[in-house]
C-alpha atoms as a PDB file:
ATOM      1  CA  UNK A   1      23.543  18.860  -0.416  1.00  0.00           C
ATOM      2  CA  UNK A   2      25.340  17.334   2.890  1.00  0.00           C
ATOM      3  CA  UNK A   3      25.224  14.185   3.640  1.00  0.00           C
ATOM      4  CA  UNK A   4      22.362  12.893   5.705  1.00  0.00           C
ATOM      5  CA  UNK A   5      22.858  10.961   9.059  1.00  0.00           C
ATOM      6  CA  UNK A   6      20.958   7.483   9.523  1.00  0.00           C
ATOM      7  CA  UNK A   7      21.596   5.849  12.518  1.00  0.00           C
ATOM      8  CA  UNK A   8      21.894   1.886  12.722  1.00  0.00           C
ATOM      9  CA  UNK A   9      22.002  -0.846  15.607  1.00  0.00           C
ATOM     10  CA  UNK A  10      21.485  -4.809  15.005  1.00  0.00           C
ATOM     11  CA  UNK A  11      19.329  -4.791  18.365  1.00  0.00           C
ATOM     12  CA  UNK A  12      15.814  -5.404  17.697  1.00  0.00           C
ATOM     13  CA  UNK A  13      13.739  -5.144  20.460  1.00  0.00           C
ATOM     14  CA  UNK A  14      10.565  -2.632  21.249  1.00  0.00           C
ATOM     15  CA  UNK A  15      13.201  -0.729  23.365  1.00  0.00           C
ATOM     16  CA  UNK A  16      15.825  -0.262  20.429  1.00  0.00           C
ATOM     17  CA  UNK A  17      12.672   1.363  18.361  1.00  0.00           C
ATOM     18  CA  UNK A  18      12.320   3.718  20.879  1.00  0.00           C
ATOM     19  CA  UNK A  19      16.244   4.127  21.397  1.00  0.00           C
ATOM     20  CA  UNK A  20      16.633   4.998  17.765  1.00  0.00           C
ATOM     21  CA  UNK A  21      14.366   7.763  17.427  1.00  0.00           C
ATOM     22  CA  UNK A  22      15.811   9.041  20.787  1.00  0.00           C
ATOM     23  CA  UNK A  23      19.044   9.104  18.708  1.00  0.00           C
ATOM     24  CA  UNK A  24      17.724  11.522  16.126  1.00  0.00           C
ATOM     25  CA  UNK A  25      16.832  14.566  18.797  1.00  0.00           C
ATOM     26  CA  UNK A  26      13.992  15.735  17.979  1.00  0.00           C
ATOM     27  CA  UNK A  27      10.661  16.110  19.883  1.00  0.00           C
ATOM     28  CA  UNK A  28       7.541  15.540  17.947  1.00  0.00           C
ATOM     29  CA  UNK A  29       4.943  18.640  18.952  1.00  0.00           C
ATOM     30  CA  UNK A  30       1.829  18.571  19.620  1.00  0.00           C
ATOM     31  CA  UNK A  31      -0.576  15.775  18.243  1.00  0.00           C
ATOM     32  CA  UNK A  32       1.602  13.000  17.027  1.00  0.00           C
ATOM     33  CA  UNK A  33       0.334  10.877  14.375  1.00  0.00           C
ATOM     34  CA  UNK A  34       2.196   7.507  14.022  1.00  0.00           C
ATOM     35  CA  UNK A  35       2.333   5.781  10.580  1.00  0.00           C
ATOM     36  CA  UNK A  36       2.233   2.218  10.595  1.00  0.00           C
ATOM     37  CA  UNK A  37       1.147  -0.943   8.450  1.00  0.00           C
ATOM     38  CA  UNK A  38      -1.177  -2.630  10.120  1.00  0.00           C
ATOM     39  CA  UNK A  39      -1.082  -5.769   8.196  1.00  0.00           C
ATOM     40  CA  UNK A  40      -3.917  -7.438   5.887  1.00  0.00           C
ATOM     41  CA  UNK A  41      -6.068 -10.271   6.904  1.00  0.00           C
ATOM     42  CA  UNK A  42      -4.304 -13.484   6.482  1.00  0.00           C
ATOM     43  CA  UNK A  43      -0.634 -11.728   6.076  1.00  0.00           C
ATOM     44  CA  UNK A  44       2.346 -13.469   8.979  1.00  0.00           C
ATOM     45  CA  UNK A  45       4.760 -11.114   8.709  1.00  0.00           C
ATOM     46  CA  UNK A  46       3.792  -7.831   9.531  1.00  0.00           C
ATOM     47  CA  UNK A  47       4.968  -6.111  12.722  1.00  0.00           C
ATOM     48  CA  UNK A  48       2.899  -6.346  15.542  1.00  0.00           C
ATOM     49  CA  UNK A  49       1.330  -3.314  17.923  1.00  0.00           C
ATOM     50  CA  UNK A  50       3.175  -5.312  21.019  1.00  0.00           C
ATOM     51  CA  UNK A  51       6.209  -4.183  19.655  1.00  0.00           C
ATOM     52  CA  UNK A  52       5.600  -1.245  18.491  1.00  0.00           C
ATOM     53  CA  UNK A  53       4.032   0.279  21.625  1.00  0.00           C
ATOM     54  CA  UNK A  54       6.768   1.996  23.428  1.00  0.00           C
ATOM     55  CA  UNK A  55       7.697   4.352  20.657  1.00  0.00           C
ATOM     56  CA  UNK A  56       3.777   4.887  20.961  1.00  0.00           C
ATOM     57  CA  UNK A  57       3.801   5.548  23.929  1.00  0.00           C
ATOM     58  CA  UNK A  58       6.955   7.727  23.928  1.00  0.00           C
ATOM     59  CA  UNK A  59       5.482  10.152  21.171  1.00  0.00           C
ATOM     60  CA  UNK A  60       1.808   9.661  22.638  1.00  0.00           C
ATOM     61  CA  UNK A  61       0.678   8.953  19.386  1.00  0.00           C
ATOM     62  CA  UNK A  62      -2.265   8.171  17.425  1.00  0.00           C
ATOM     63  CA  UNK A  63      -2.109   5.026  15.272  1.00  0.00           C
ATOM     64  CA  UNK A  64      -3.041   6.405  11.898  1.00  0.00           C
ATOM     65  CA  UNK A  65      -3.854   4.249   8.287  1.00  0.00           C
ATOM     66  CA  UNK A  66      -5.849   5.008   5.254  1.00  0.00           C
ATOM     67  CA  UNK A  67      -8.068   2.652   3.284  1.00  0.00           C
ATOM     68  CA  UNK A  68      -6.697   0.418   0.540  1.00  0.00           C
ATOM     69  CA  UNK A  69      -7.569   0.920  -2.896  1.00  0.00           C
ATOM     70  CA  UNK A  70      -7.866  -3.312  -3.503  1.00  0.00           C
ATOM     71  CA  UNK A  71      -9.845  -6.064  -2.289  1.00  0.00           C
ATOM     72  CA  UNK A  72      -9.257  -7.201   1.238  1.00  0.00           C
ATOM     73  CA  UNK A  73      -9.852  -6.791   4.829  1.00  0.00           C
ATOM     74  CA  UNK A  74      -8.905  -3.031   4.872  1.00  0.00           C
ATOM     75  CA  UNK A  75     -10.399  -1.451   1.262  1.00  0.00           C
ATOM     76  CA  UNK A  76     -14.016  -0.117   3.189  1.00  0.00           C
ATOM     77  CA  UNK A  77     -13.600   1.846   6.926  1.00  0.00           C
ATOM     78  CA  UNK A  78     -16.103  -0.545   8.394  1.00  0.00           C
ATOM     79  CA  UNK A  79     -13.906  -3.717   7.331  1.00  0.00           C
ATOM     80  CA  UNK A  80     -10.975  -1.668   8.290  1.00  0.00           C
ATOM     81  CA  UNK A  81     -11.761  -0.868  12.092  1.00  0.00           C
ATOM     82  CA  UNK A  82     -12.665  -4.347  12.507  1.00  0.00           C
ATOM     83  CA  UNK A  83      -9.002  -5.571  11.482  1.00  0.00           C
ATOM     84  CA  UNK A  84      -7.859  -2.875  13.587  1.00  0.00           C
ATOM     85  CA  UNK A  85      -9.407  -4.460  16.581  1.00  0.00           C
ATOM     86  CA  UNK A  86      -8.802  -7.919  15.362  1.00  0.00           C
ATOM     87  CA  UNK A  87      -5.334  -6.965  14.976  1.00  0.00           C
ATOM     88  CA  UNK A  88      -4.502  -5.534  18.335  1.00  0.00           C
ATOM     89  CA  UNK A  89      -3.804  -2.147  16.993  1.00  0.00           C
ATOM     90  CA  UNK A  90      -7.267  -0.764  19.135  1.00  0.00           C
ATOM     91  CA  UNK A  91      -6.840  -2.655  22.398  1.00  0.00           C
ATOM     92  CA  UNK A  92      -3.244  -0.579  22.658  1.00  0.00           C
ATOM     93  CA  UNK A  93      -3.712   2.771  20.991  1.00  0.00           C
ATOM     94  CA  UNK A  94      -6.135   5.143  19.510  1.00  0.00           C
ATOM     95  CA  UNK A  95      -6.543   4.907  16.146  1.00  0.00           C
ATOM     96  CA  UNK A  96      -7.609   6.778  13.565  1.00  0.00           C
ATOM     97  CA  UNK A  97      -8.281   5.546   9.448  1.00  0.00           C
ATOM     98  CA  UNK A  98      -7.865   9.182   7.841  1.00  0.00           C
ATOM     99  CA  UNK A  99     -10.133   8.496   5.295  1.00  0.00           C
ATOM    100  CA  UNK A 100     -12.588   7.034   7.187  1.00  0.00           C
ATOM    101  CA  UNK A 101     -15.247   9.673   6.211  1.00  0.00           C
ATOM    102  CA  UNK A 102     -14.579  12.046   3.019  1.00  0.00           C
ATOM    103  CA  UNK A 103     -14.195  14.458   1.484  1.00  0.00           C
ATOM    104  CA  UNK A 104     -10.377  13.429   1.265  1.00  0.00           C
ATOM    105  CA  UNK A 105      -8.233  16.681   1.091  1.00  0.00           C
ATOM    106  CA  UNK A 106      -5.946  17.534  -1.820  1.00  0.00           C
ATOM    107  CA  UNK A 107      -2.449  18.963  -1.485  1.00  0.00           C
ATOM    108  CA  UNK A 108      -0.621  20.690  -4.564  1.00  0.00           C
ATOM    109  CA  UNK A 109       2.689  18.581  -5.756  1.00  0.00           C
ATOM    110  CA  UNK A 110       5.355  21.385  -6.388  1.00  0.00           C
ATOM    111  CA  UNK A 111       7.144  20.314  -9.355  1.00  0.00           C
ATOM    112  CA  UNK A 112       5.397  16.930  -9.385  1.00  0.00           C
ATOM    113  CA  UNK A 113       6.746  14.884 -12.595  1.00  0.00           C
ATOM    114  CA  UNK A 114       3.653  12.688 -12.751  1.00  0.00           C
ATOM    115  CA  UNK A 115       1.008  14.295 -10.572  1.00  0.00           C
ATOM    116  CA  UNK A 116      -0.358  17.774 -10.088  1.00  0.00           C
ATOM    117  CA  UNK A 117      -2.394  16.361  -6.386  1.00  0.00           C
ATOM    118  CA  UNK A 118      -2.056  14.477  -3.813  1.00  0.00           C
ATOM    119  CA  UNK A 119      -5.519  12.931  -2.306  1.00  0.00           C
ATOM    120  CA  UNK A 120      -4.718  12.323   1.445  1.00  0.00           C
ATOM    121  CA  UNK A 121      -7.128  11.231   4.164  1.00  0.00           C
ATOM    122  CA  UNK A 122      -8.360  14.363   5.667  1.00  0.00           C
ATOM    123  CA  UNK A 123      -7.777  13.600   9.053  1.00  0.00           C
ATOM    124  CA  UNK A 124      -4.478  14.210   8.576  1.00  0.00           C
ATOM    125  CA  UNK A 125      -4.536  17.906   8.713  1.00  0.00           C
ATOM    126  CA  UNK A 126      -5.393  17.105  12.475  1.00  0.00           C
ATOM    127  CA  UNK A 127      -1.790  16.042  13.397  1.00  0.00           C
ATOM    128  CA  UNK A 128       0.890  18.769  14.390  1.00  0.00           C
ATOM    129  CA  UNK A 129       3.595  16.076  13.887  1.00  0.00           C
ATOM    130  CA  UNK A 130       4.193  12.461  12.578  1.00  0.00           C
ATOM    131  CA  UNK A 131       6.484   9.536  13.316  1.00  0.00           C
ATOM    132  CA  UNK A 132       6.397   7.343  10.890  1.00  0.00           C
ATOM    133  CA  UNK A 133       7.214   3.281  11.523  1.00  0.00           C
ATOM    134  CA  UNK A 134       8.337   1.217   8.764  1.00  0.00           C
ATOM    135  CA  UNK A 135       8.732  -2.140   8.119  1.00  0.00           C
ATOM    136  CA  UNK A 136      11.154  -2.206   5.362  1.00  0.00           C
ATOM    137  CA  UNK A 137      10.355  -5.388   3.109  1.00  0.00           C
ATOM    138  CA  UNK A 138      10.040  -5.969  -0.472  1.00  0.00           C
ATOM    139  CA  UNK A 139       6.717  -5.237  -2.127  1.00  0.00           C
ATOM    140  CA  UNK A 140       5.031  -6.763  -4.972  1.00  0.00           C
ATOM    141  CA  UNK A 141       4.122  -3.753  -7.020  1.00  0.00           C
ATOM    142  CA  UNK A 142       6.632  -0.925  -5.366  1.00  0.00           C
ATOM    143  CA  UNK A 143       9.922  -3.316  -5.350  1.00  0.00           C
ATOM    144  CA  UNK A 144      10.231  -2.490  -1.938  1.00  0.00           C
ATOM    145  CA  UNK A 145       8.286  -0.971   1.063  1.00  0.00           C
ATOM    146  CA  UNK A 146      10.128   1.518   2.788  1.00  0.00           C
ATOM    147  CA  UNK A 147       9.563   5.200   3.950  1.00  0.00           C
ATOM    148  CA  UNK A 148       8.887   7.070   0.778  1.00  0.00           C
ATOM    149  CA  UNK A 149       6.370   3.858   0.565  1.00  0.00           C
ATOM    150  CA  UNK A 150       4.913   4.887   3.989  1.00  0.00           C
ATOM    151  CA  UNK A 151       4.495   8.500   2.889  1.00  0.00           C
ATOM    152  CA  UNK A 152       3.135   8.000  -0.331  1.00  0.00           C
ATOM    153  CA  UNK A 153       0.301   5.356  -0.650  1.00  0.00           C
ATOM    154  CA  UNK A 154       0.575   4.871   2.898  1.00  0.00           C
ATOM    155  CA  UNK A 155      -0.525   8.570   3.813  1.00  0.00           C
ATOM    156  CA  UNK A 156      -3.232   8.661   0.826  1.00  0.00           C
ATOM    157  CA  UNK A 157      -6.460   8.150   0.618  1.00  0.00           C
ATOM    158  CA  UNK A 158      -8.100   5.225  -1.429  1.00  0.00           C
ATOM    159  CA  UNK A 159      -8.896   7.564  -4.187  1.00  0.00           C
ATOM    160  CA  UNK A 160      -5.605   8.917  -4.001  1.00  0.00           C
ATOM    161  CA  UNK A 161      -4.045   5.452  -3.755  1.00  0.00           C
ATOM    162  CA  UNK A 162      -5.763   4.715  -7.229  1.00  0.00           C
ATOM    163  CA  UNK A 163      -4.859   7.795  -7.709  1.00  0.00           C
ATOM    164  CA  UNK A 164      -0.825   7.630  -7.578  1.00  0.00           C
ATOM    165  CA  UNK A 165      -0.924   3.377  -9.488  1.00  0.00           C
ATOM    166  CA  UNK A 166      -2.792   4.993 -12.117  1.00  0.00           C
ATOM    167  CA  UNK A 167      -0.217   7.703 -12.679  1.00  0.00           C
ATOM    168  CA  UNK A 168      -3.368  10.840 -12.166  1.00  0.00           C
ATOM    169  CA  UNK A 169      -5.819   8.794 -14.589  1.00  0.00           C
ATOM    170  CA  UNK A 170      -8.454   8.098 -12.011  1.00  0.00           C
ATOM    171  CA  UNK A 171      -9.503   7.918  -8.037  1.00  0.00           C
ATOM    172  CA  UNK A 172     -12.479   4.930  -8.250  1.00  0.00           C
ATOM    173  CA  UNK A 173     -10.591   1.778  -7.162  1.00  0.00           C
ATOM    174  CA  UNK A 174     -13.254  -0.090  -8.921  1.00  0.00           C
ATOM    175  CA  UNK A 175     -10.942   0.627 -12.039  1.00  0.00           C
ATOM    176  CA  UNK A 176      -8.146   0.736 -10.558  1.00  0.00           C
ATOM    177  CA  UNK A 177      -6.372  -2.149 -12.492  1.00  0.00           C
ATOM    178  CA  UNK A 178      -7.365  -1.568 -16.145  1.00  0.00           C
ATOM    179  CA  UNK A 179      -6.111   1.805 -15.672  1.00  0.00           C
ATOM    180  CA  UNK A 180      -2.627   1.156 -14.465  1.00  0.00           C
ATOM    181  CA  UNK A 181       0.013   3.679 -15.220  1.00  0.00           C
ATOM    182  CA  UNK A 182       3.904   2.314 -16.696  1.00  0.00           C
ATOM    183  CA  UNK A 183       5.822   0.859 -13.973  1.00  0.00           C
ATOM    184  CA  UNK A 184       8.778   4.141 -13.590  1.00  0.00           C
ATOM    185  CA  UNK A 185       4.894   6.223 -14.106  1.00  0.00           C
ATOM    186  CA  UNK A 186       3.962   4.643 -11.021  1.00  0.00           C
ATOM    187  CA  UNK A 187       7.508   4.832  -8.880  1.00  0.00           C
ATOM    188  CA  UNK A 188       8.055   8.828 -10.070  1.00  0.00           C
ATOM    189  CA  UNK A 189       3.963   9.516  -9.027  1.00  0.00           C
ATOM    190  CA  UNK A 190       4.685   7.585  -5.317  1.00  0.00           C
ATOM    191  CA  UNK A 191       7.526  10.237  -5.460  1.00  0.00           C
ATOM    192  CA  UNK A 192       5.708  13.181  -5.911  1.00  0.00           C
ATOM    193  CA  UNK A 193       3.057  11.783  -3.295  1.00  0.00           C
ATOM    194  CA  UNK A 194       5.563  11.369  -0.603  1.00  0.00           C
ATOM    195  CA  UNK A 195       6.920  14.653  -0.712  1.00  0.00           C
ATOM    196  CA  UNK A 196       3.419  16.788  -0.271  1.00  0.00           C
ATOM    197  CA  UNK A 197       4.075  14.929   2.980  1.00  0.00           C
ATOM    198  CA  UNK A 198       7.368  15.095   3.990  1.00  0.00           C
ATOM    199  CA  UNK A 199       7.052  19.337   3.301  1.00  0.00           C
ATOM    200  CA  UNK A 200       4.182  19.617   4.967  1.00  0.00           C
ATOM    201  CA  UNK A 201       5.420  18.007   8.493  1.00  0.00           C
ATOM    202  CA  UNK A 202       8.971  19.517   7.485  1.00  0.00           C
ATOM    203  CA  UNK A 203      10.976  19.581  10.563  1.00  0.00           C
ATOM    204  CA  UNK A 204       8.175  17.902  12.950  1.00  0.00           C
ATOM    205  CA  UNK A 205       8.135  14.562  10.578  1.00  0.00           C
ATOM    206  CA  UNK A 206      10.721  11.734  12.128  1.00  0.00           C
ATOM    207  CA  UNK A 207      11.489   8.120  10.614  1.00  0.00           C
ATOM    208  CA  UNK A 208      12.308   4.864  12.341  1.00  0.00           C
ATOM    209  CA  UNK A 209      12.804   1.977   9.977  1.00  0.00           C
ATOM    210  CA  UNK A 210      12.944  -2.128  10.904  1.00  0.00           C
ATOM    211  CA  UNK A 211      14.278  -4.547   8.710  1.00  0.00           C
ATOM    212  CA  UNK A 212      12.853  -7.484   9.743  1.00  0.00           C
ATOM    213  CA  UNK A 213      10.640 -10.251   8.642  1.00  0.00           C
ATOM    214  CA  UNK A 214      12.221  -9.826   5.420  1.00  0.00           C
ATOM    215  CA  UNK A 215       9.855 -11.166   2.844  1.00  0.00           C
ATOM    216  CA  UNK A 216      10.285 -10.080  -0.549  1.00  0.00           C
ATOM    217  CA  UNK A 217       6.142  -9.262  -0.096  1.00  0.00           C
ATOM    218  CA  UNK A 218       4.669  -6.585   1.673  1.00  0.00           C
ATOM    219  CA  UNK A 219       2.197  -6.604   4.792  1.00  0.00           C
ATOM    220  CA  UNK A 220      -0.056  -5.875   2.316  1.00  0.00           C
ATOM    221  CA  UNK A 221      -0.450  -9.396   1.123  1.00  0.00           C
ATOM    222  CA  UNK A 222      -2.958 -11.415   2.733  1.00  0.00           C
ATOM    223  CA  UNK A 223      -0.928 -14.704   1.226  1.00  0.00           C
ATOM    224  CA  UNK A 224       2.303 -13.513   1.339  1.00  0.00           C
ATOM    225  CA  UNK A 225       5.973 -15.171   1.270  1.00  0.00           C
ATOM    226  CA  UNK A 226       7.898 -15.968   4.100  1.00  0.00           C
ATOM    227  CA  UNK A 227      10.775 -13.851   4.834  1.00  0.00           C
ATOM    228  CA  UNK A 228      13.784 -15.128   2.797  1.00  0.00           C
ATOM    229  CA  UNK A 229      16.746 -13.294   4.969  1.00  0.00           C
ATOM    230  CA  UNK A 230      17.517 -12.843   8.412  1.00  0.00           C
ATOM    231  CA  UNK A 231      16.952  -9.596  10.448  1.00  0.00           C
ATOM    232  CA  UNK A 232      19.197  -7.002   9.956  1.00  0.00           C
ATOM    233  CA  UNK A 233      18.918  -4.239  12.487  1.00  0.00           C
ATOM    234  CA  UNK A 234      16.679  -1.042  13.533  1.00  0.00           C
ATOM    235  CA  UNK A 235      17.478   2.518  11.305  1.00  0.00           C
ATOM    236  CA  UNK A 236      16.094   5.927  12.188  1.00  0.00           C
ATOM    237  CA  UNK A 237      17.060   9.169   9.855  1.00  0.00           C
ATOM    238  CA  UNK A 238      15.034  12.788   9.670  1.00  0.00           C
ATOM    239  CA  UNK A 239      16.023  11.975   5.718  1.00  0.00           C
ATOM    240  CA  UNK A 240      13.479   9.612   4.260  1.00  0.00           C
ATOM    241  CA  UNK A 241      15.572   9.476   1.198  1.00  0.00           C
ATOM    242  CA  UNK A 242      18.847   8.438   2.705  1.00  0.00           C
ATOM    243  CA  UNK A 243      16.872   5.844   5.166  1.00  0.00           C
ATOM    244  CA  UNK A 244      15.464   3.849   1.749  1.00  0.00           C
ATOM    245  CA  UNK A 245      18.660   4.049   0.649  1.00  0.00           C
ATOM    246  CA  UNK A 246      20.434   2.778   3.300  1.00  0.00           C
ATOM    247  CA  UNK A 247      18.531  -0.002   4.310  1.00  0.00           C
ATOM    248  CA  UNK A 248      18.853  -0.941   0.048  1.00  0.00           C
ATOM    249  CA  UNK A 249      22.453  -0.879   1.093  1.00  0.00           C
ATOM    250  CA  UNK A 250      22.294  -3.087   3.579  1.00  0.00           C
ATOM    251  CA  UNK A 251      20.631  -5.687   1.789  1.00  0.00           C
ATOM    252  CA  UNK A 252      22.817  -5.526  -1.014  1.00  0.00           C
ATOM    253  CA  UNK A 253      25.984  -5.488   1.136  1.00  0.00           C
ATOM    254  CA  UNK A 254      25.212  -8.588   3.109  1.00  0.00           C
ATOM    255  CA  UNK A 255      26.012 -11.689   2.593  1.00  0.00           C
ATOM    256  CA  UNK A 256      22.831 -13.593   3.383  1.00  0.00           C
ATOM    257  CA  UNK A 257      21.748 -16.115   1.263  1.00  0.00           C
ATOM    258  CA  UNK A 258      18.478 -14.681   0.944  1.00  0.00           C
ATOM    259  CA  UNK A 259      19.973 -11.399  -0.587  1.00  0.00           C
ATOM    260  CA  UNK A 260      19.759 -12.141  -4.251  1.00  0.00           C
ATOM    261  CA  UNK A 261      16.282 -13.487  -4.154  1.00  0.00           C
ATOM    262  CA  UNK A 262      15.357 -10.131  -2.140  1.00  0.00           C
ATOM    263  CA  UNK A 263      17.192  -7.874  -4.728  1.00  0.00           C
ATOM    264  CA  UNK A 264      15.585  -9.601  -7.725  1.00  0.00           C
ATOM    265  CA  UNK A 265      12.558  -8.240  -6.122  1.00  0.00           C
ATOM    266  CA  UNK A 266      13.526  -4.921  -6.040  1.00  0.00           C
ATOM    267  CA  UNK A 267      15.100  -4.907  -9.199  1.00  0.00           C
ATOM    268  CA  UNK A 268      12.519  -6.535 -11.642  1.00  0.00           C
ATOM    269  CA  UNK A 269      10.343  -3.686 -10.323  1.00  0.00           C
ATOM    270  CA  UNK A 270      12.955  -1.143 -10.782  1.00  0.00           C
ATOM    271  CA  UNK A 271      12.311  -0.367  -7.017  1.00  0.00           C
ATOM    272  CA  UNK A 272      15.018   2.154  -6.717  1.00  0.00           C
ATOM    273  CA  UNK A 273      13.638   4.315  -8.772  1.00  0.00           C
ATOM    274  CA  UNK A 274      11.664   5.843  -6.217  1.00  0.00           C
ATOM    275  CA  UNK A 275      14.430   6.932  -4.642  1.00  0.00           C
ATOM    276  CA  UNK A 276      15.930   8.679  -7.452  1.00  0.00           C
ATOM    277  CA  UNK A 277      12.997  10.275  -7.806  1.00  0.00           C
ATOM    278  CA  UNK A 278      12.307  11.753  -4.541  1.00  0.00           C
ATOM    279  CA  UNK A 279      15.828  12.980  -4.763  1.00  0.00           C
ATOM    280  CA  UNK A 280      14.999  15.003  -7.671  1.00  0.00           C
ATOM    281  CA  UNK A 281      12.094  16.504  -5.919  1.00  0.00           C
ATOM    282  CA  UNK A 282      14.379  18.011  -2.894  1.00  0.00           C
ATOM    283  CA  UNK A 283      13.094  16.192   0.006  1.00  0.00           C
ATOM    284  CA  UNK A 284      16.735  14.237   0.837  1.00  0.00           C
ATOM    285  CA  UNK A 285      19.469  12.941  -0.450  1.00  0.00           C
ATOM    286  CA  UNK A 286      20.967   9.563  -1.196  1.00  0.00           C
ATOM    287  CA  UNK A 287      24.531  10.822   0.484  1.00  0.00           C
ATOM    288  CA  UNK A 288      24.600   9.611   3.570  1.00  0.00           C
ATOM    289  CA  UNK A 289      26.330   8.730   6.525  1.00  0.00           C
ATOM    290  CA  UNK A 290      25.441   5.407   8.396  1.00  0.00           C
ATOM    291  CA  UNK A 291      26.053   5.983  12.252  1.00  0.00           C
ATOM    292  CA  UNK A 292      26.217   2.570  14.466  1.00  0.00           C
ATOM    293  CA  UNK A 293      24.468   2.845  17.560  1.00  0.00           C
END
């Protein structure tokens, strides 16, 4: 396979979002949904809709989450609108939580090493296109938080994030935890989810990442830690693949003192094995080419 272009610039401003998805030319059709993490109650470091809202507003987007499959502010639709509001994320955009009313709709993992399905909000067979906005972080669970992150339990429902942690054992949340699948289980299942929806938006799916507020936790984390390295830049890619990999890359090739406490992270959850993974299943490559912008 060729090597994959992801383009990079150290400006990080609302305007360099939009600048780097300029830079991959390509125009989003119709009805854009735009993936985002909207942040749990409590959590500091998660991006907020003030700076995400030009790139919204270039695409004309839709804000679009799912419902979490874990106690919080965001695991039931009617606790999940009102952080939506609380957050900012309604007063600037429309939004829309996919699973906000079933039946969630299933798409068929081709050649899925783990799982068979993919259980995905069913609002999102409303959307013609997606961006998708990442804040690339570490994660407690994944390693990391990146695109393939975004795609996988991002995209799914709450059944089908149960779904994908307990490797295809079960969809009720409410036993979600006694039923967890093997760590690499869980990494090679958010593979197979991510790439029902990177084919499905093939060629109309477009990825801007932002390393910044780099905590080794994610959003997710209503008490989470504060970041431990400076910001890094703004990367955009069509090759959701390449863009994990590159921003891993990054990390590991800087010299920031906050680098080795970020990698343990990553590491001691085998994070890049998600990568690897969604290599396997054809939807990018980890050959790349970083362009500076």
């Amino acid at each position: 396979m060729a090597k994959s272009t992801v383009y990079f610039t150290n400006e990080l401003t609302p305007e360099a979002v939009v600048k780097m998805y300029r830079q991959l030319g390509i125009e989003l059709p119709g009805k854009v949904a735009v993936k985002v993490h909207s942040g749990e109650d409590g959590n500091q470091n998660y991006l907020h809709p003030e700076f995400m809202k030009p790139v919204i507003d270039a695409v004309n987007g839709t804000v679009v989450e799912c419902n979490t499959a874990y106690g919080g502010a965001r695991n039931e639709t009617p606790k999940h609108i009102e952080l939506m509001k609380k957050h900012h994320w309604s007063d600037l955009f429309d939004v829309d939580i996919m699973d906000a009313e079933g039946p969630d709709v299933e798409w068929p993992v081709e050649n899925g090493k783990v799982l068979k399905v993919n259980y995905l909000g069913k609002n999102i067979e409303k959307y013609d296109s997606m961006l998708v906005l990442i804040h690339f972080k570490g994660h407690p669970m994944g390693g990391y938080g990146g695109a393939l992150k975004q795609l996988s339990i991002g995209c799914a429902s709450s059944a089908g994030k149960t779904y994908i942690h307990t490797g295809g054992k079960v969809t009720d949340q409410h036993i979600l935890w006694e039923n967890c699948a093997e760590q690499d289980t869980f990494l090679e299942a958010m593979a197979d989810a991510a790439s029902t929806v990177a084919k499905h938006f093939a060629g109309k799916i477009a990825y801007v990442a932002i390393m910044k507020n780099l905590s080794v936790d994610c959003d997710c984390c209503a008490v989470a830690e504060d970041p431990c390295m400076n910001d890094v830049g703004i990367l955009s890619s069509l090759d959701p693949v390449a863009l994990d990999r590159a921003c891993i890359d990054l990390v590991i090739n800087s010299n920031d003192p906050g680098r080795d406490h970020f990698m343990e992270r990553v590491n001691s959850r085998h994070g890049t094995h998600t990568i690897d993974s969604a290599e396997t299943l054809g939807i990018g490559t980890q050959a790349y080419e970083l362009v500076k912008v």
